[in-house]
C-alpha atoms as a PDB file:
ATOM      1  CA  UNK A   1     116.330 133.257 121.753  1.00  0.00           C
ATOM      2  CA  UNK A   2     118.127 130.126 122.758  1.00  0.00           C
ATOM      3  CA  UNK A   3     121.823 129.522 124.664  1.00  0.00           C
ATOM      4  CA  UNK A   4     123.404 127.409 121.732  1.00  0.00           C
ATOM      5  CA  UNK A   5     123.877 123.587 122.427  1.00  0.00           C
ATOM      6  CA  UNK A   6     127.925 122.786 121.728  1.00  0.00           C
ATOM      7  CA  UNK A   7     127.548 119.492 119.433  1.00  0.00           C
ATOM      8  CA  UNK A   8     129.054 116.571 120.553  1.00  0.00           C
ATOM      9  CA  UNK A   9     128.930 117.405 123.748  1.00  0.00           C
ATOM     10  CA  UNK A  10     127.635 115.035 126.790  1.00  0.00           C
ATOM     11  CA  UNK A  11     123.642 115.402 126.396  1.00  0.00           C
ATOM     12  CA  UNK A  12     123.233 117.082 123.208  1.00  0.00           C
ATOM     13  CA  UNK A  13     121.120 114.535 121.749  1.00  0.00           C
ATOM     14  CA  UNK A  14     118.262 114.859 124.016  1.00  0.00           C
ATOM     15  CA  UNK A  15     118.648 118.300 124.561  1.00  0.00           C
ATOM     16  CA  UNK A  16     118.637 118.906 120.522  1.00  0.00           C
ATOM     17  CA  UNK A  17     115.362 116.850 120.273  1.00  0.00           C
ATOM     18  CA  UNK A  18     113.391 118.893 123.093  1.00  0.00           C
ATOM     19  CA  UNK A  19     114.499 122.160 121.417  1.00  0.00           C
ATOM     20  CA  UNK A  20     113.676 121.323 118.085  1.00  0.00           C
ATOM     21  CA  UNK A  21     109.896 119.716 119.442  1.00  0.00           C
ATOM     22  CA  UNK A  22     109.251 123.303 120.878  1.00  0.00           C
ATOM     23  CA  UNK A  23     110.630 125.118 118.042  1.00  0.00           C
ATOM     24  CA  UNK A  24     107.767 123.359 115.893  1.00  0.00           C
ATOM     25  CA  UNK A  25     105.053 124.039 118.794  1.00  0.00           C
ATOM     26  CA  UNK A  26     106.336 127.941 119.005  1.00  0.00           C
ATOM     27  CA  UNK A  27     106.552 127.948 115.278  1.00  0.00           C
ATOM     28  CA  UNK A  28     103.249 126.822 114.847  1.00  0.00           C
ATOM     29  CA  UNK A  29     101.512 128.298 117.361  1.00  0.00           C
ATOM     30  CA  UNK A  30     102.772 132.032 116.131  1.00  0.00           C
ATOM     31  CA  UNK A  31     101.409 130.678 112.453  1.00  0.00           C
ATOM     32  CA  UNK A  32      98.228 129.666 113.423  1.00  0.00           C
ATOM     33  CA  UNK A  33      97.581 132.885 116.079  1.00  0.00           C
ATOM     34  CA  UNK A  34      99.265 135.193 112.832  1.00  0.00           C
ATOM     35  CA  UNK A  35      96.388 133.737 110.413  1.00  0.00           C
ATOM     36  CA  UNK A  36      93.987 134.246 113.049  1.00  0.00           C
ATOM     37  CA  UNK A  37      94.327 137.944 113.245  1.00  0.00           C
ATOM     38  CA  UNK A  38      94.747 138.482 109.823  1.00  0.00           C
ATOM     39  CA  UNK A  39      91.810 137.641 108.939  1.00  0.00           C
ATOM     40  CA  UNK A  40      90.217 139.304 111.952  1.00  0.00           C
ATOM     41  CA  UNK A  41      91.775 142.925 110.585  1.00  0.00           C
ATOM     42  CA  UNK A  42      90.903 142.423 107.102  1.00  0.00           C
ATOM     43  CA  UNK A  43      86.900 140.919 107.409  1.00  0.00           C
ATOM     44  CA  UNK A  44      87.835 137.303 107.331  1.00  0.00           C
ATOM     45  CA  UNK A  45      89.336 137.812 103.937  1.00  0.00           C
ATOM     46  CA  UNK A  46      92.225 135.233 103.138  1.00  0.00           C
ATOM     47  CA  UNK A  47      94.097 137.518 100.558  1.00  0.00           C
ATOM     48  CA  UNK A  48      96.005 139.720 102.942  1.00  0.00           C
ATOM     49  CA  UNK A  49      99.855 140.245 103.712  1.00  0.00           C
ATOM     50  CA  UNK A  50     100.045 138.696 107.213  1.00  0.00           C
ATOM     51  CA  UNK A  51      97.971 135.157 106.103  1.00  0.00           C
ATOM     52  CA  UNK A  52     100.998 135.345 103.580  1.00  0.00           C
ATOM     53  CA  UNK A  53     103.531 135.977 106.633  1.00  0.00           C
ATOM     54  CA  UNK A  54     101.723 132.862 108.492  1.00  0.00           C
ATOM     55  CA  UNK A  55     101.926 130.577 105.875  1.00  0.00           C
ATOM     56  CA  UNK A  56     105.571 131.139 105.341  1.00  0.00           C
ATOM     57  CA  UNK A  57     105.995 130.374 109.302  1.00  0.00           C
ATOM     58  CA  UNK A  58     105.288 127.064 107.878  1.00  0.00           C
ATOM     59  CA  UNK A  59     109.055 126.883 106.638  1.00  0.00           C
ATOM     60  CA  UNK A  60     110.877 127.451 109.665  1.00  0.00           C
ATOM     61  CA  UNK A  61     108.240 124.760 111.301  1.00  0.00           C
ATOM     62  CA  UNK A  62     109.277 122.480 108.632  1.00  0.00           C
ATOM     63  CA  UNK A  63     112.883 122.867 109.324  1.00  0.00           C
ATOM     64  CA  UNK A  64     112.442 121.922 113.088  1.00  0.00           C
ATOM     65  CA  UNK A  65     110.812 118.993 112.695  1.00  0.00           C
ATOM     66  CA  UNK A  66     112.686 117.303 109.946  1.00  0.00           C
ATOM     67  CA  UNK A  67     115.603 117.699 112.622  1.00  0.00           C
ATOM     68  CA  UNK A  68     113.495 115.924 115.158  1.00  0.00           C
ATOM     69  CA  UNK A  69     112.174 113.369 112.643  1.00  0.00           C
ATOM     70  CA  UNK A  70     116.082 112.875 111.979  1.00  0.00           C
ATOM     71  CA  UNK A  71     117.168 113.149 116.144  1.00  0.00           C
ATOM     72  CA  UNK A  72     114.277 110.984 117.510  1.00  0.00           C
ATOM     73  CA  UNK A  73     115.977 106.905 117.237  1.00  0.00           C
ATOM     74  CA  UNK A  74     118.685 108.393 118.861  1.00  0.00           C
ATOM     75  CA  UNK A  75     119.222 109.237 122.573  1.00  0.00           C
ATOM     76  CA  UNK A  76     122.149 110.428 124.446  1.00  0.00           C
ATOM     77  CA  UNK A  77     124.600 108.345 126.345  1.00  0.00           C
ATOM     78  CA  UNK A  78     124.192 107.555 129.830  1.00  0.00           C
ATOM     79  CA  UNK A  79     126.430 109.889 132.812  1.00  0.00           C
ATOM     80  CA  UNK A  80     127.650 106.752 133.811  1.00  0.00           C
ATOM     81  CA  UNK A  81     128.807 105.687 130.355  1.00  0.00           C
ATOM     82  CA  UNK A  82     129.934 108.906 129.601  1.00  0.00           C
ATOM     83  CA  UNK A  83     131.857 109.289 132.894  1.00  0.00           C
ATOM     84  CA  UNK A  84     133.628 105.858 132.313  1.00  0.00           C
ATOM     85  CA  UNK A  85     135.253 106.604 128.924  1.00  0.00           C
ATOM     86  CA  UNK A  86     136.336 110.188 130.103  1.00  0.00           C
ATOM     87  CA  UNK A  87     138.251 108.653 132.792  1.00  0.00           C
ATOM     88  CA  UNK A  88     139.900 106.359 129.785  1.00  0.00           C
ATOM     89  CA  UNK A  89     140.720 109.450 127.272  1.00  0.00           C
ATOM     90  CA  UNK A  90     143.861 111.071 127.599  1.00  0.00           C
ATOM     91  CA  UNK A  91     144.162 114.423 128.401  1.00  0.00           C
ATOM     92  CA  UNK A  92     145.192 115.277 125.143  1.00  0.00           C
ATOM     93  CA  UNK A  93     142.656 114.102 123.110  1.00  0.00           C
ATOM     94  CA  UNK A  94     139.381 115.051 122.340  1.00  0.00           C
ATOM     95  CA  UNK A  95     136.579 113.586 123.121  1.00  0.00           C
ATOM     96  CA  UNK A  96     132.740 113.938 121.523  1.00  0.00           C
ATOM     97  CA  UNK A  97     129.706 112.610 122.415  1.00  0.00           C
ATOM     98  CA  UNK A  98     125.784 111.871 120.955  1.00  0.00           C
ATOM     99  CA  UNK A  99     126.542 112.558 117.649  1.00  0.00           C
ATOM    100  CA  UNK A 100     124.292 112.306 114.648  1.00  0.00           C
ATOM    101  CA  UNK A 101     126.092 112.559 111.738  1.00  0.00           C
ATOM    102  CA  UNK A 102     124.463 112.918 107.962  1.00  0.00           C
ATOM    103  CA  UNK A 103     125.123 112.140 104.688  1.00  0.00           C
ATOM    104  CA  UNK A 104     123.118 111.876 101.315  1.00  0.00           C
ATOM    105  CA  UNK A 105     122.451 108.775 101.753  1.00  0.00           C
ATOM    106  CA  UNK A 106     121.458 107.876 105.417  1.00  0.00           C
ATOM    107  CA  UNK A 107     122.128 109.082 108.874  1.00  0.00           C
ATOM    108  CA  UNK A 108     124.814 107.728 111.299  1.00  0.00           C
ATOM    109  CA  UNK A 109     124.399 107.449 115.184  1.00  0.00           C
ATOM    110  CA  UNK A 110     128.019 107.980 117.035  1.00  0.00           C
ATOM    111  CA  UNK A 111     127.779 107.389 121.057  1.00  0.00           C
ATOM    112  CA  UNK A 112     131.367 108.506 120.958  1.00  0.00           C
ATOM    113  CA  UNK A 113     134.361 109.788 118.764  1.00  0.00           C
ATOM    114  CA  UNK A 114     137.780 110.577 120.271  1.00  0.00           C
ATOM    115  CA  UNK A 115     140.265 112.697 118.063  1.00  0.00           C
ATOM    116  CA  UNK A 116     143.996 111.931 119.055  1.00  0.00           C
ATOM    117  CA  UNK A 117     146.929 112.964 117.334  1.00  0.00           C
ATOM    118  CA  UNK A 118     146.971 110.491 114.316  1.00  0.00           C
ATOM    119  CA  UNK A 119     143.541 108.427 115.066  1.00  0.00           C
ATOM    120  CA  UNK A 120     139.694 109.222 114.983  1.00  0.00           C
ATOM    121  CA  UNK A 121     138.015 106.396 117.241  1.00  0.00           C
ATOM    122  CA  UNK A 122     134.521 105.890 117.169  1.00  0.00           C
ATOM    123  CA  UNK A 123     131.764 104.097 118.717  1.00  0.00           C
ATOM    124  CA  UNK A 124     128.514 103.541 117.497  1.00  0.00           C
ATOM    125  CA  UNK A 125     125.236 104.718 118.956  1.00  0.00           C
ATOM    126  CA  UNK A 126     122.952 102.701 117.593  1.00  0.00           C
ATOM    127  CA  UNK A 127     123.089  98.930 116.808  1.00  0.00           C
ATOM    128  CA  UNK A 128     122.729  97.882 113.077  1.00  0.00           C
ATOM    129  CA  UNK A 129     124.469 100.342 111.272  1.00  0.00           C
ATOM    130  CA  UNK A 130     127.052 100.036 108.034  1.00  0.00           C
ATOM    131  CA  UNK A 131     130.452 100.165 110.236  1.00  0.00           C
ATOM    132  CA  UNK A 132     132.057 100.253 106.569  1.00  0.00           C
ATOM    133  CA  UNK A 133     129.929 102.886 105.280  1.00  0.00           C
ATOM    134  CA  UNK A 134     130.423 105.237 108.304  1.00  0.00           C
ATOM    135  CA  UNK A 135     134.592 104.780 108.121  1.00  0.00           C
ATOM    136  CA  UNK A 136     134.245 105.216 104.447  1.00  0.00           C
ATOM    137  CA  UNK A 137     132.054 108.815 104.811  1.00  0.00           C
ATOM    138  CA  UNK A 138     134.719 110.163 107.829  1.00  0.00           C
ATOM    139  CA  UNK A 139     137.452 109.165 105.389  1.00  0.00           C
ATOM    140  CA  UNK A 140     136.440 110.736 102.526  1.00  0.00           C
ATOM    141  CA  UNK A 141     135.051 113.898 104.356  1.00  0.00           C
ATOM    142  CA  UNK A 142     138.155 114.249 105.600  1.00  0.00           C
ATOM    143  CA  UNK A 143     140.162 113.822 102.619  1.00  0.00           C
ATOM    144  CA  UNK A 144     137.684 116.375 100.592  1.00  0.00           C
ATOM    145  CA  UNK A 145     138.810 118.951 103.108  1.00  0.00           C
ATOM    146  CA  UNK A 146     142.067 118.514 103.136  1.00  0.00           C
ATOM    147  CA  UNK A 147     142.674 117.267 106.663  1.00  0.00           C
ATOM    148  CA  UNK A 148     145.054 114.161 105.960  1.00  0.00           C
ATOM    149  CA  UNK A 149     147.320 112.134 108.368  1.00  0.00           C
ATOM    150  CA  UNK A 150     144.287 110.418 109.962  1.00  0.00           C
ATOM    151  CA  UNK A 151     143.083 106.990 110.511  1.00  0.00           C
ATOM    152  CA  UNK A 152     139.324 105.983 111.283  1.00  0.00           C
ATOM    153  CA  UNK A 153     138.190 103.185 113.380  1.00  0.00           C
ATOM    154  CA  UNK A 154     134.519 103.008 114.096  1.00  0.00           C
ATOM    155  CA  UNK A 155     133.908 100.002 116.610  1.00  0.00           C
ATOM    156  CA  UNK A 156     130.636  98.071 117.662  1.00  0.00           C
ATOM    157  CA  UNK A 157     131.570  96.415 120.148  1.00  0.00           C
ATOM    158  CA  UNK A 158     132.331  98.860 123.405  1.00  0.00           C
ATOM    159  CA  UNK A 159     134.952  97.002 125.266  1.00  0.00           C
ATOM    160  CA  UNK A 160     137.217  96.878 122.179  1.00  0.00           C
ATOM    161  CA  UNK A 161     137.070 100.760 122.106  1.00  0.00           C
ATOM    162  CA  UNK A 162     137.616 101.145 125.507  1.00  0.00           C
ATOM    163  CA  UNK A 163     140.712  98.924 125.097  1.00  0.00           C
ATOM    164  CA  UNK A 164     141.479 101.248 122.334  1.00  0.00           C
ATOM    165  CA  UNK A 165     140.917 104.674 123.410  1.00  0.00           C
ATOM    166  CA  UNK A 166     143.195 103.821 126.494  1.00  0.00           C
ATOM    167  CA  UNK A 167     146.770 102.188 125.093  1.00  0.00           C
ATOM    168  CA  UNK A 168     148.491 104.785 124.845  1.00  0.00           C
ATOM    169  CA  UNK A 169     148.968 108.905 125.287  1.00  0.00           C
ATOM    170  CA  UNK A 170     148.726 111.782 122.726  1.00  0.00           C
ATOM    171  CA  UNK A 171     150.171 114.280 121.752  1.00  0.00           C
ATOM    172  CA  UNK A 172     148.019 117.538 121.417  1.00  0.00           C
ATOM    173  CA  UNK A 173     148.409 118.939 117.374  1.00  0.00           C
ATOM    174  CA  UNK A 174     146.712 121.670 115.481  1.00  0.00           C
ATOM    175  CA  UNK A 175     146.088 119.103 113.080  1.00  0.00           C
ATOM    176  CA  UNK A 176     143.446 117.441 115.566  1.00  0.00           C
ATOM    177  CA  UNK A 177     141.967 120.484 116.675  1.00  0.00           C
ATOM    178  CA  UNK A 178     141.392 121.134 112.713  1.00  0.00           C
ATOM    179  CA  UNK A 179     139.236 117.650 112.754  1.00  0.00           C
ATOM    180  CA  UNK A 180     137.682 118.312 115.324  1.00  0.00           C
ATOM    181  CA  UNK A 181     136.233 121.810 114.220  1.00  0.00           C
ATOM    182  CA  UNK A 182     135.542 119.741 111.064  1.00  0.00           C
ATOM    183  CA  UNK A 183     133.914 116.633 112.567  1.00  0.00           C
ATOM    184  CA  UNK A 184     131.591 119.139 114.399  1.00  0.00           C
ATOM    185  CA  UNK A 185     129.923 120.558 111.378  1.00  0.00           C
ATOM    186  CA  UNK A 186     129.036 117.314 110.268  1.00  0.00           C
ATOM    187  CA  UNK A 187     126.626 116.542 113.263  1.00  0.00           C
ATOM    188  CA  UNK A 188     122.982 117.280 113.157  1.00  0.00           C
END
């Protein structure tokens, strides 16, 4: 139905929240036009199968917005932005962008992560948030799946990560491309 958005790539953000928003439109529209004819076929009589089939269009719905509910403080990073710390990011490493990530407890707003050989450098989206709590989470996520050898840096403050994220160069390992499959799952 829909080309699949790669996430934490440039735009994804926005693009996530506008296909979620018409998701819940499509998803309600074919629920509401579904109870509608169902009870045209069957005498306006509620107890048939396809009022059944419309009101269990209502979970699908559900699931659409909640990720919009989730998406909508965020927005993707400028081109501009974007642009500028490409240019800094050795060729090596990888770089991922508009990222919401979730745990139990809260959701996290990345504007960038960049996956070198030994290092996962991030930078927040969103002003506010528990730098701690977000190191803490990619640590132990990590850890719990067995990807090791990495440190994590989130930063606040952009010109200290674009200090960062251009010192030195990488080398390219499978153990980074192994994060970075990981660190994708975790975003929204």
């Amino acid at each position: 139905m829909f080309k699949e958005l790669e996430r934490g790539s440039f735009g994804y953000t926005n693009k996530k929240k506008n296909r979620q928003l018409m998701q819940f439109f499509l998803f309600l529209g074919v629920g509401v036009l579904m109870f509608i004819v169902g009870l045209l076929l069957h005498n306006f009589d509620k107890a048939n199968f396809i009022t059944i089939l419309a009101i269990l269009m209502v979970l699908p719905m559900t699931k659409a917005f909640v990720i919009y509910v989730v998406l909508f403080p965020y927005k993707s990073v400028s081109k501009e932005l974007y642009d500028e710390v490409s240019e800094k990011v050795s060729a090596n490493a990888i770089l991922m962008t508009d990222m919401v990530i979730t745990s139990p407890d809260k959701h996290m707003g990345l504007s960038f992560v960049v996956i070198s050989d030994t290092q996962v450098l991030c930078m927040l989206g969103k002003a506010k948030q528990d730098v701690a709590y977000i190191e803490n989470y990619l640590k132990e996520s990590l850890a719990n799946n067995k990807i090791e050898g990495f440190t994590v840096k989130v930063f606040d403050d952009y010109s200290k990560f674009l200090d960062i994220i251009g010192t030195r160069d990488y080398e390219k390992t499978s153990k980074q491309e192994e994060c970075f499959k990981y660190i994708r799952t975790l975003v929204v």
